[in-house]
Each structure stands twice: as structure tokens, then as C-alpha cells.
N, C-alpha and C. Protein backbone atom coordinates (compact mmCIF):
# COMPACT_ATOMS: atom_id res chain seq x y z
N UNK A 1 7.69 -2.93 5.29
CA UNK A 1 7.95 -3.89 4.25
C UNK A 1 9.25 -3.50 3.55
N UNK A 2 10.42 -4.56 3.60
CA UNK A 2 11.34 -4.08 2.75
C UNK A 2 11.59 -4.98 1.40
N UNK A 3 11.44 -4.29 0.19
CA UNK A 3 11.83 -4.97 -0.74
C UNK A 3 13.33 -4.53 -1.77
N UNK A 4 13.16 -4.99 -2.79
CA UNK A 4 14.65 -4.98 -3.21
C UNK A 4 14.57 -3.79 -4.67
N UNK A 5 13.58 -3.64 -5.00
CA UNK A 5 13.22 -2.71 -6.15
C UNK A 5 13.93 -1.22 -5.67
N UNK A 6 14.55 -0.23 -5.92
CA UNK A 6 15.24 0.72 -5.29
C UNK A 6 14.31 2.01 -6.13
N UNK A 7 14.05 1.73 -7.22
CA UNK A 7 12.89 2.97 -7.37
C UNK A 7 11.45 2.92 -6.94
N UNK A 8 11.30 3.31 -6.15
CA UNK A 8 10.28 3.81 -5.03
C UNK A 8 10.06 5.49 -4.87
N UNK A 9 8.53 5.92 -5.22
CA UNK A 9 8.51 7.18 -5.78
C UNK A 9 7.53 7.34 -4.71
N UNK A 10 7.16 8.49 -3.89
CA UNK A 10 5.95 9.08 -3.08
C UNK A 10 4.42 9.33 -4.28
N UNK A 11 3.94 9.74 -3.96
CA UNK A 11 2.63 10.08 -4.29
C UNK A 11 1.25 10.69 -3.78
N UNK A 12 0.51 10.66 -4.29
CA UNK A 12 -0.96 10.57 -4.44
C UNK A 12 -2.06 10.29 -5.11
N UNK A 13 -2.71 9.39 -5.04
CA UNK A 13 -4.20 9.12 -5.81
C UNK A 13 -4.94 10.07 -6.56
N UNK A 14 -4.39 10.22 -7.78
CA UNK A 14 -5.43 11.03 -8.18
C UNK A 14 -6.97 10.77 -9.02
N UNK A 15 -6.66 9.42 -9.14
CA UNK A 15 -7.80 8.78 -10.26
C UNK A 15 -7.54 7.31 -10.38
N UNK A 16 -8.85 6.92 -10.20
CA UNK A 16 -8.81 5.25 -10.29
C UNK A 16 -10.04 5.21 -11.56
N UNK A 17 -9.62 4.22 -12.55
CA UNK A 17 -10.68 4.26 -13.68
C UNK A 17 -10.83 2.57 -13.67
N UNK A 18 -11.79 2.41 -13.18
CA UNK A 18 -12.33 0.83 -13.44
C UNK A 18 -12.43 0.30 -14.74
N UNK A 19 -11.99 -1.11 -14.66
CA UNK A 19 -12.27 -1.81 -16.23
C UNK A 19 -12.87 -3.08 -15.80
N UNK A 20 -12.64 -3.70 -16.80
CA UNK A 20 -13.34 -5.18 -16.86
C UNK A 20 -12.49 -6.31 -15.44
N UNK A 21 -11.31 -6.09 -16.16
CA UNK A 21 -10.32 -6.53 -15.15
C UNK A 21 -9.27 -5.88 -14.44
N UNK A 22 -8.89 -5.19 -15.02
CA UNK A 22 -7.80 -4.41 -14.73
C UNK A 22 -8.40 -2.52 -14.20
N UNK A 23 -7.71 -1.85 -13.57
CA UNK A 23 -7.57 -0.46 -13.34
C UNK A 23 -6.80 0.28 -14.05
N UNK A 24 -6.72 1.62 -14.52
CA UNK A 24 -5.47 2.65 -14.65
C UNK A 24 -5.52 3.43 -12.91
N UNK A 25 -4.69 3.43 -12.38
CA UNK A 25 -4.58 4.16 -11.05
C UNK A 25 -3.53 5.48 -11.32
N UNK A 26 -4.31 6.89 -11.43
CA UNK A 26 -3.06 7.95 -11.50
C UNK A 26 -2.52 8.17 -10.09
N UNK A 27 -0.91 8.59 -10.32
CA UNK A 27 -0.62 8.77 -9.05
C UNK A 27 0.17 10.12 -9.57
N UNK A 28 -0.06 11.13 -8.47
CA UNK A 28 0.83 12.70 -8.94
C UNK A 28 1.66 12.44 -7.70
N UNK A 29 3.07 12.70 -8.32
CA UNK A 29 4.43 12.21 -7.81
C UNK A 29 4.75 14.02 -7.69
N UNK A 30 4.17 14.62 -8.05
CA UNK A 30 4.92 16.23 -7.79
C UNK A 30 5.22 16.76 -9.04
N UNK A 31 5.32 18.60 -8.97
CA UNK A 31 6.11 18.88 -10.77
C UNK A 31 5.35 18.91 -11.66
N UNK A 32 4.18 18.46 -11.63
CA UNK A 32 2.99 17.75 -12.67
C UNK A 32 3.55 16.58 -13.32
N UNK A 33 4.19 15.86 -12.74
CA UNK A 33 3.88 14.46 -13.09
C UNK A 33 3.21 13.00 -12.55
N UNK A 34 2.63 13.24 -13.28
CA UNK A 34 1.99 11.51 -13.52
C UNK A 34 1.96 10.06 -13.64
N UNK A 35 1.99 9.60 -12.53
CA UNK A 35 2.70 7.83 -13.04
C UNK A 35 1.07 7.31 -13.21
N UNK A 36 0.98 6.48 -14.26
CA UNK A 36 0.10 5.58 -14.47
C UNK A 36 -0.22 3.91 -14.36
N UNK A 37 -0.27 3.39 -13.39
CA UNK A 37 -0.31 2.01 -13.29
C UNK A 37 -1.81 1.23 -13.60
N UNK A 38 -1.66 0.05 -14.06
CA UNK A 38 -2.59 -1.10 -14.04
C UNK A 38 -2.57 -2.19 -13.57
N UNK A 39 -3.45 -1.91 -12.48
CA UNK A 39 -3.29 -3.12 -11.58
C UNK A 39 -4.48 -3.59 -11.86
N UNK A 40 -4.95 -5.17 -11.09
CA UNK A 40 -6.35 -5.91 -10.87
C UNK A 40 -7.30 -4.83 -10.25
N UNK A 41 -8.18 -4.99 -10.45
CA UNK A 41 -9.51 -4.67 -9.58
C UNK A 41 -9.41 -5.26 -8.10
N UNK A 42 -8.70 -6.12 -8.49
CA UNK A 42 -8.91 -7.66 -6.83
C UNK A 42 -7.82 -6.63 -6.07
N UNK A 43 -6.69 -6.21 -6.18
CA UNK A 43 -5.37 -5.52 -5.96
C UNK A 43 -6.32 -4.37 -5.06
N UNK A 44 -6.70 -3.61 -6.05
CA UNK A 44 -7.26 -1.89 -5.45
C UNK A 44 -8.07 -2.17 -4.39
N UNK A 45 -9.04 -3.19 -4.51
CA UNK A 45 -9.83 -4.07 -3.69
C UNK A 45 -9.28 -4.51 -1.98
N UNK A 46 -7.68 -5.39 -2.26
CA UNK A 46 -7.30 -5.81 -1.05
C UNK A 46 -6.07 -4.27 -0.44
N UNK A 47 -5.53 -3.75 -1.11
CA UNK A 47 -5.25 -2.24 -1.13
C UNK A 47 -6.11 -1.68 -0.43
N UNK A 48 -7.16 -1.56 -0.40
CA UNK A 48 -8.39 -0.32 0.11
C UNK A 48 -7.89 0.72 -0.39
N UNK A 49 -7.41 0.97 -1.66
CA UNK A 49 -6.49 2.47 -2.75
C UNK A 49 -8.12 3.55 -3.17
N UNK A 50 -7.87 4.19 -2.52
CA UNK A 50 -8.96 5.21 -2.86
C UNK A 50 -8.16 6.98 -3.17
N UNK A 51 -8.63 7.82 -4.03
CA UNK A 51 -8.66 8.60 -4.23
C UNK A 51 -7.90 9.91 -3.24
N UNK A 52 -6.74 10.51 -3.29
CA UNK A 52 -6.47 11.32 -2.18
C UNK A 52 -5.67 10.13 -1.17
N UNK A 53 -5.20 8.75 -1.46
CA UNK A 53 -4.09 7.64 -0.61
C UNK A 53 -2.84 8.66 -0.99
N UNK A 54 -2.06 8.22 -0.13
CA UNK A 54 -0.52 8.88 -0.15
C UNK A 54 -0.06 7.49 -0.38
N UNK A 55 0.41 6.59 -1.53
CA UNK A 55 1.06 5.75 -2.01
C UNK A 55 2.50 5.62 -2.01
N UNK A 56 2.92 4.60 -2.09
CA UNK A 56 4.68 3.96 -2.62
C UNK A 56 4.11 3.90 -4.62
N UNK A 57 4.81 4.76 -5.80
CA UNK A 57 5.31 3.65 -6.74
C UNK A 57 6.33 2.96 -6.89
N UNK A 58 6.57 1.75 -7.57
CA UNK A 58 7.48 0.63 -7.28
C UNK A 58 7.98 0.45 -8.39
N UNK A 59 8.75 0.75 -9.24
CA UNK A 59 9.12 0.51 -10.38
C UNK A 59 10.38 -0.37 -10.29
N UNK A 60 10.01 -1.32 -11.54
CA UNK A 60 10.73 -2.82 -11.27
C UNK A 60 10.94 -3.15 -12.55
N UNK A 61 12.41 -2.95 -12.98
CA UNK A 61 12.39 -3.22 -14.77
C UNK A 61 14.17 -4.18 -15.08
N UNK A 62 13.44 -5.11 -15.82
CA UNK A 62 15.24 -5.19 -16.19
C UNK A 62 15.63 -4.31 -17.40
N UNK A 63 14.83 -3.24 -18.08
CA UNK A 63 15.43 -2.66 -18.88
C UNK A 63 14.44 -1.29 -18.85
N UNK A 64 15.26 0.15 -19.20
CA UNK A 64 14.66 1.20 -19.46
C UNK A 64 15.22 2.04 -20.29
N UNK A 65 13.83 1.73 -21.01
CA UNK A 65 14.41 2.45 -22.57
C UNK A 65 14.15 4.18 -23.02
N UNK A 66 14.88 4.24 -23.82
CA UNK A 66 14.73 5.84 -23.82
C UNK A 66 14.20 5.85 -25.56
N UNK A 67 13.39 6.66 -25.59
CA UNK A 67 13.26 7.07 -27.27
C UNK A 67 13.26 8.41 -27.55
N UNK A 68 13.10 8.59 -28.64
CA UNK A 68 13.15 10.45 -29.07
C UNK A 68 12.07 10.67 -30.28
């Protein structure tokens, strides 16, 4: 699959926390860091994303902000 988003990070599944509608899915990118996404339930569902997946993150922003 090629898309146009250019930050694209490796991973792994470390935790999927079910909600009503939505998920938090951790993914450990290396270093001890942590990306946290929320996707659908329906998503993780047609995904088959389970625990220990070697994932793509996709980060897709028109703006990134920095604070202190």
C-alpha cells in the first residue's frame, strides 16, 4: 500500500483498551516510547490488531505543535 503521509513509524502492540466506541491502541516504537492511537472498535475488528502485531504508525497532520 502506498500512501502519501511520509511519517510512518515501525512498532508493536502493546495494549488495546476497549471502549464504548472507540480503542486506545499502545504501540512501542523503541527507546521507551509510546504512540497512543484511537481508533473504532469496527477498525481493530477489520485490522485483526492484536497484542504483540508489528504495525505501521501513520501520522497525518497539517500542523505540529510544540509546547513547553
Amino acid at each position: 500500500m502506498k500512501i502519501s503521509a511520509r511519517n510512518q513509524i515501525e512498532g508493536r502492540i502493546v495494549s488495546v483498551t476497549p471502549g464504548a466506541v472507540n480503542a486506545a491502541v499502545k504501540v512501542d516504537i523503541g527507546g521507551g516510547t509510546i504512540i497512543t492511537s484511537s481508533i473504532t472498535e469496527e477498525a481493530i475488528a477489520d485490522l485483526g490488531l492484536t497484542i504483540g502485531d508489528t504495525v505501521i504508525v501513520i501520522v497525518k497532520a497539517s500542523d505540529v505543535l510544540i509546547g513547553k
